[in-house]
C-alpha atoms as a PDB file:
ATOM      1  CA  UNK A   1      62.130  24.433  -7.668  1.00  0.00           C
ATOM      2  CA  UNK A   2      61.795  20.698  -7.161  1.00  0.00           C
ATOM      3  CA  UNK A   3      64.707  18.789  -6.136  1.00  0.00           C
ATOM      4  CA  UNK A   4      64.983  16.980  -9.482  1.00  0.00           C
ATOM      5  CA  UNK A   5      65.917  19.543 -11.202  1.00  0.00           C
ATOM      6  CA  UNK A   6      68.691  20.961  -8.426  1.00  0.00           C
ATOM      7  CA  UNK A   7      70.196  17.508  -8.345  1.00  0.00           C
ATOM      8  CA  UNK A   8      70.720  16.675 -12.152  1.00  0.00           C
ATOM      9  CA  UNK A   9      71.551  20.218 -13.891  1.00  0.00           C
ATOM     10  CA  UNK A  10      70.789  18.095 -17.311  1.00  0.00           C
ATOM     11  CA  UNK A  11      66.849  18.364 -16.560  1.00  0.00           C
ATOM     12  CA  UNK A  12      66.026  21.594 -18.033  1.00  0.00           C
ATOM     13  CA  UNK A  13      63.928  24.149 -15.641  1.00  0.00           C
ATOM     14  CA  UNK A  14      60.067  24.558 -16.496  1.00  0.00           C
ATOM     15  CA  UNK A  15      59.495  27.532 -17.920  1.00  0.00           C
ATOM     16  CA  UNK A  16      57.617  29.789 -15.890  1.00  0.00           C
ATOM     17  CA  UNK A  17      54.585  31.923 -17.826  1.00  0.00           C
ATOM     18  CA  UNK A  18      56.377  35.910 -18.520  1.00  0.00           C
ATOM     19  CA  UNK A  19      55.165  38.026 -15.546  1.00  0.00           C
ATOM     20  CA  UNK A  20      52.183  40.237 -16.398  1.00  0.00           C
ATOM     21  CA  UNK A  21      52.348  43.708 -17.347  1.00  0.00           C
ATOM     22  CA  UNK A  22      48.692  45.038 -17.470  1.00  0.00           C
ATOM     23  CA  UNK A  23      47.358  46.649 -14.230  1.00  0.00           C
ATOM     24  CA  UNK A  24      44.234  45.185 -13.934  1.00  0.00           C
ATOM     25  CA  UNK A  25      43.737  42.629 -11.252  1.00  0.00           C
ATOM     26  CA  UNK A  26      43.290  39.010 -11.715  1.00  0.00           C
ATOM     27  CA  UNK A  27      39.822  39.332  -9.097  1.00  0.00           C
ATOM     28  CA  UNK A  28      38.081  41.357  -7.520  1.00  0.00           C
ATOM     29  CA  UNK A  29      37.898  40.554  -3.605  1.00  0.00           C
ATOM     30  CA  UNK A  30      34.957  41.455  -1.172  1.00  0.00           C
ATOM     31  CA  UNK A  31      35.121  41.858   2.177  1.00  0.00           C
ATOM     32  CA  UNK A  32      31.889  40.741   4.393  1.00  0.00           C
ATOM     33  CA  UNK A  33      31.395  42.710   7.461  1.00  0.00           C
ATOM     34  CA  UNK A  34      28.396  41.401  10.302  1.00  0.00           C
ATOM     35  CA  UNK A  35      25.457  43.330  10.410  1.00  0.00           C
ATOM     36  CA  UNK A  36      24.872  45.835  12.692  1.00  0.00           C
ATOM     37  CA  UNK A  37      22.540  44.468  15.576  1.00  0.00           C
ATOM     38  CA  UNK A  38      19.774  47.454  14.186  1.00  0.00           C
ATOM     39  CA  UNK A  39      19.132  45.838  10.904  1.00  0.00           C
ATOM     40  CA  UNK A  40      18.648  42.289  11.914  1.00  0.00           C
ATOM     41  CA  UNK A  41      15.067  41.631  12.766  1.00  0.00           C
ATOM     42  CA  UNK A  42      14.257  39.800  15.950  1.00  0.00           C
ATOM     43  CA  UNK A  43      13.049  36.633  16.103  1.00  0.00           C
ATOM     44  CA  UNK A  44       8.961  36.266  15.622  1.00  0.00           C
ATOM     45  CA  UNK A  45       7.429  34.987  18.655  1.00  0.00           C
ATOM     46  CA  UNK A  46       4.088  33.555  18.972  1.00  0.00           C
ATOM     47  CA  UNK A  47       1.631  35.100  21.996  1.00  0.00           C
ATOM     48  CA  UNK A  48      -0.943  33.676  23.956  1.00  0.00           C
ATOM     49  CA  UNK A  49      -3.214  34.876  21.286  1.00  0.00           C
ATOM     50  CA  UNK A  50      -1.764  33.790  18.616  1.00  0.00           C
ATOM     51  CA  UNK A  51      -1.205  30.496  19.629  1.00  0.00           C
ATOM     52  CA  UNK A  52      -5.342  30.601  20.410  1.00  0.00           C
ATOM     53  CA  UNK A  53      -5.669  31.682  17.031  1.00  0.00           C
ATOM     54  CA  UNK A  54      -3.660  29.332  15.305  1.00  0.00           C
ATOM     55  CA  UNK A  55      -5.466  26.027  17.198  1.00  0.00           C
ATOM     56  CA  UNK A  56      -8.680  28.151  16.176  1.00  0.00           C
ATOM     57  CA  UNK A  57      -7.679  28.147  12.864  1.00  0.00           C
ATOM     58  CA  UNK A  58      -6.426  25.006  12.439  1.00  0.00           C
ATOM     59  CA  UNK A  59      -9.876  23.657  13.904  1.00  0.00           C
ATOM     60  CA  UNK A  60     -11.812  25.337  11.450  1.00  0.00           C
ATOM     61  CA  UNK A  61      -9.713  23.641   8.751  1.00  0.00           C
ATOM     62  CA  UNK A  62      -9.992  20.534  10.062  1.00  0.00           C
ATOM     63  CA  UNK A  63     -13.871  20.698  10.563  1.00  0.00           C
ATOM     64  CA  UNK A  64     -14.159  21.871   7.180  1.00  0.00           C
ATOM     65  CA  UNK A  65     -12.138  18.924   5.928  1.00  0.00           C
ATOM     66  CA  UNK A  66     -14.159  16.815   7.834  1.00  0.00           C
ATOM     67  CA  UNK A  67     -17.823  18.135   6.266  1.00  0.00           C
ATOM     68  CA  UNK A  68     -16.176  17.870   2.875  1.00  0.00           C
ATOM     69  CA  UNK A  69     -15.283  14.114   3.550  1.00  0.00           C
ATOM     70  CA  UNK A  70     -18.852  13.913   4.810  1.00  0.00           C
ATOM     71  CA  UNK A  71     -20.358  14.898   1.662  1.00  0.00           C
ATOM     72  CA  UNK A  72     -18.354  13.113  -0.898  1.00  0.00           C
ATOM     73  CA  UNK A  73     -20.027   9.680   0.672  1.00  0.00           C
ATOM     74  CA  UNK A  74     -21.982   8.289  -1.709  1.00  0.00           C
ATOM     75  CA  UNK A  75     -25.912   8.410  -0.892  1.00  0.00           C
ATOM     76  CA  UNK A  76     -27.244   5.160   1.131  1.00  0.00           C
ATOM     77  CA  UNK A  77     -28.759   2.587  -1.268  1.00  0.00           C
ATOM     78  CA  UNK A  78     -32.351   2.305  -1.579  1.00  0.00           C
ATOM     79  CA  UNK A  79     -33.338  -0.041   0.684  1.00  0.00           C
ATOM     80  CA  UNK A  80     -32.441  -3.581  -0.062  1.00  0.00           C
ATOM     81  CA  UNK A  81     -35.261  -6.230  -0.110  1.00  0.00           C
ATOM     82  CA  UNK A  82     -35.013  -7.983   2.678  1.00  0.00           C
ATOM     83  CA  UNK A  83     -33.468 -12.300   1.902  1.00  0.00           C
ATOM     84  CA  UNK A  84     -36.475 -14.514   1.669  1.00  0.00           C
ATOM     85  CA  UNK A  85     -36.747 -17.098   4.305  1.00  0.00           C
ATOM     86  CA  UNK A  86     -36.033 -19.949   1.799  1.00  0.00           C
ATOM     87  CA  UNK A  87     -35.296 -20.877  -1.286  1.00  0.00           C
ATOM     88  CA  UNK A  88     -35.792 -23.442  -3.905  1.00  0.00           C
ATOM     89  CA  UNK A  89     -32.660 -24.878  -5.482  1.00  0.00           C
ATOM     90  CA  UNK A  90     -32.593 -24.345  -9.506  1.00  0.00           C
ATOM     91  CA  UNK A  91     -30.887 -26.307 -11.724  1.00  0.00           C
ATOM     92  CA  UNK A  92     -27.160 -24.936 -12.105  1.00  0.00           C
ATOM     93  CA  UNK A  93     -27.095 -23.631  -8.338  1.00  0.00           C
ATOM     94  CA  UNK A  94     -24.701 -23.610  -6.349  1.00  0.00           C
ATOM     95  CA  UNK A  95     -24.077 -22.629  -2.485  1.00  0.00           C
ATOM     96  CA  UNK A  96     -21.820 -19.329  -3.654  1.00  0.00           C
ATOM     97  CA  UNK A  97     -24.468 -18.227  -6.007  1.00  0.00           C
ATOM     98  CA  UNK A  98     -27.032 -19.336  -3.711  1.00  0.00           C
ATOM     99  CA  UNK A  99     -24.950 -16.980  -1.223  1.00  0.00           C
ATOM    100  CA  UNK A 100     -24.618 -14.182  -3.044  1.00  0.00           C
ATOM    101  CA  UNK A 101     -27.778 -13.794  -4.177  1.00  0.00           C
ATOM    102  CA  UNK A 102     -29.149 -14.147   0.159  1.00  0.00           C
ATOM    103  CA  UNK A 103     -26.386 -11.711   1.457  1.00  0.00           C
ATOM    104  CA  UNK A 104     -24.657  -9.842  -1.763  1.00  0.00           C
ATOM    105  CA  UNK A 105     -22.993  -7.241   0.847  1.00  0.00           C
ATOM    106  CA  UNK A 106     -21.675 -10.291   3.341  1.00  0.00           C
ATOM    107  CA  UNK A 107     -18.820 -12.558   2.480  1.00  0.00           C
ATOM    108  CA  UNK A 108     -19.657 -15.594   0.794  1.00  0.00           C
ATOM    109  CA  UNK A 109     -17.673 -17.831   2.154  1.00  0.00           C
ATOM    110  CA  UNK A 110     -19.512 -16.705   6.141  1.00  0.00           C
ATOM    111  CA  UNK A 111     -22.484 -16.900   4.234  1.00  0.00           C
ATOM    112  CA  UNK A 112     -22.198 -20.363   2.642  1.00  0.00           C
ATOM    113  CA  UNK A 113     -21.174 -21.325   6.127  1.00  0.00           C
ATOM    114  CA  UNK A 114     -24.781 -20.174   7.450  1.00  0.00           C
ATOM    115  CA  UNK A 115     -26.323 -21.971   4.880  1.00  0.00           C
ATOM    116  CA  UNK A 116     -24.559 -25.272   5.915  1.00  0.00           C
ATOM    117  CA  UNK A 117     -25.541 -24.709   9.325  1.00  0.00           C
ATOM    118  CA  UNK A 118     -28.927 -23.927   8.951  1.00  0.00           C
ATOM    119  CA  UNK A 119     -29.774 -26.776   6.755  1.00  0.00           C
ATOM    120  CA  UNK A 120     -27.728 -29.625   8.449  1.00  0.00           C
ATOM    121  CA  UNK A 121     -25.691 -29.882   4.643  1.00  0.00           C
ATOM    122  CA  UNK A 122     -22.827 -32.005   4.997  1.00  0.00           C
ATOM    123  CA  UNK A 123     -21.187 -30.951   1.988  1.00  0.00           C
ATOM    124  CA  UNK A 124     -21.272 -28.987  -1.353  1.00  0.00           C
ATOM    125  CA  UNK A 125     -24.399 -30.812  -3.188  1.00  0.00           C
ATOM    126  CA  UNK A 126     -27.632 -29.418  -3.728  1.00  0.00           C
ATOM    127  CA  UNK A 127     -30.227 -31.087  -5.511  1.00  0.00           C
ATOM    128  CA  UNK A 128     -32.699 -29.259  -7.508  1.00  0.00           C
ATOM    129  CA  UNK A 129     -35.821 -28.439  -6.160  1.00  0.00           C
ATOM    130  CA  UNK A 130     -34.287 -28.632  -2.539  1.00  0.00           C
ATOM    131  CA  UNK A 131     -35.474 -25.844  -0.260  1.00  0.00           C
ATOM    132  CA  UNK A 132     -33.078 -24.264   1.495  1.00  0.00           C
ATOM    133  CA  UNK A 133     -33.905 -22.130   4.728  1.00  0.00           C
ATOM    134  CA  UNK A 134     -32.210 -19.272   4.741  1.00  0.00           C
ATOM    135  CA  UNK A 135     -32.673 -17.074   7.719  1.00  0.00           C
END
């Protein structure tokens, strides 16, 4: 009982639930017992030779790995002509097309500086029918 309701007698009692009269239990309990030391497998352990046959393994898988990288490159490009040694400005050209047309796999901006630099150009203008040198 609480103490509310043994200080003011005016506070009726809660009723309590009638006590149960079947016999079957509420639960069923379990009881875990350890397991004998016979049943519990030992720990795996790794010997000399297996370790040798794990790195073995593992060095086959990488090798593999690394032929199958190997052969998803992409073939080599047929050989690429080779830049002429100069060119002849058309009309509409500029140094980045001039650029990438000399060195499409090189970036155009390093390229456009080589063109500057081997043809003493100050700035951006080209006039047509300028050659340009190019190796």
């Amino acid at each position: 009982m609480s103490v509310a309701f043994d200080l003011d007698p005016a506070i009726p009692a809660p009723r309590r639930p009638p006590a149960r009269t079947s016999e079957r239990p509420l639960a069923t309990v379990t009881t875990l017992h350890r397991p004998s030391p016979r049943t519990v497998a030992p720990p795996v352990r790794l010997t000399r030779r297996g370790v040798h046959a794990v790195v073995a393994a593992v060095a086959v898988l990488a090798v593999g790995l690394v032929a199958l990288a190997r052969l998803s490159v992409p073939a080599a490009s047929p050989s690429a002509r080779p830049a002429p040694a100069t060119i002849v400005v058309q009309p509409g050209d500029t140094l980045w097309h001039i650029a990438d047309q000399v060195a499409p796999d090189r970036d155009p901006l390093a390229e456009i500086d080589e063109l500057r630099r081997l043809n003493s150009l100050g700035g951006n203008d080209l006039h047509p029918g300028q050659v340009l040198r190019t190796r």
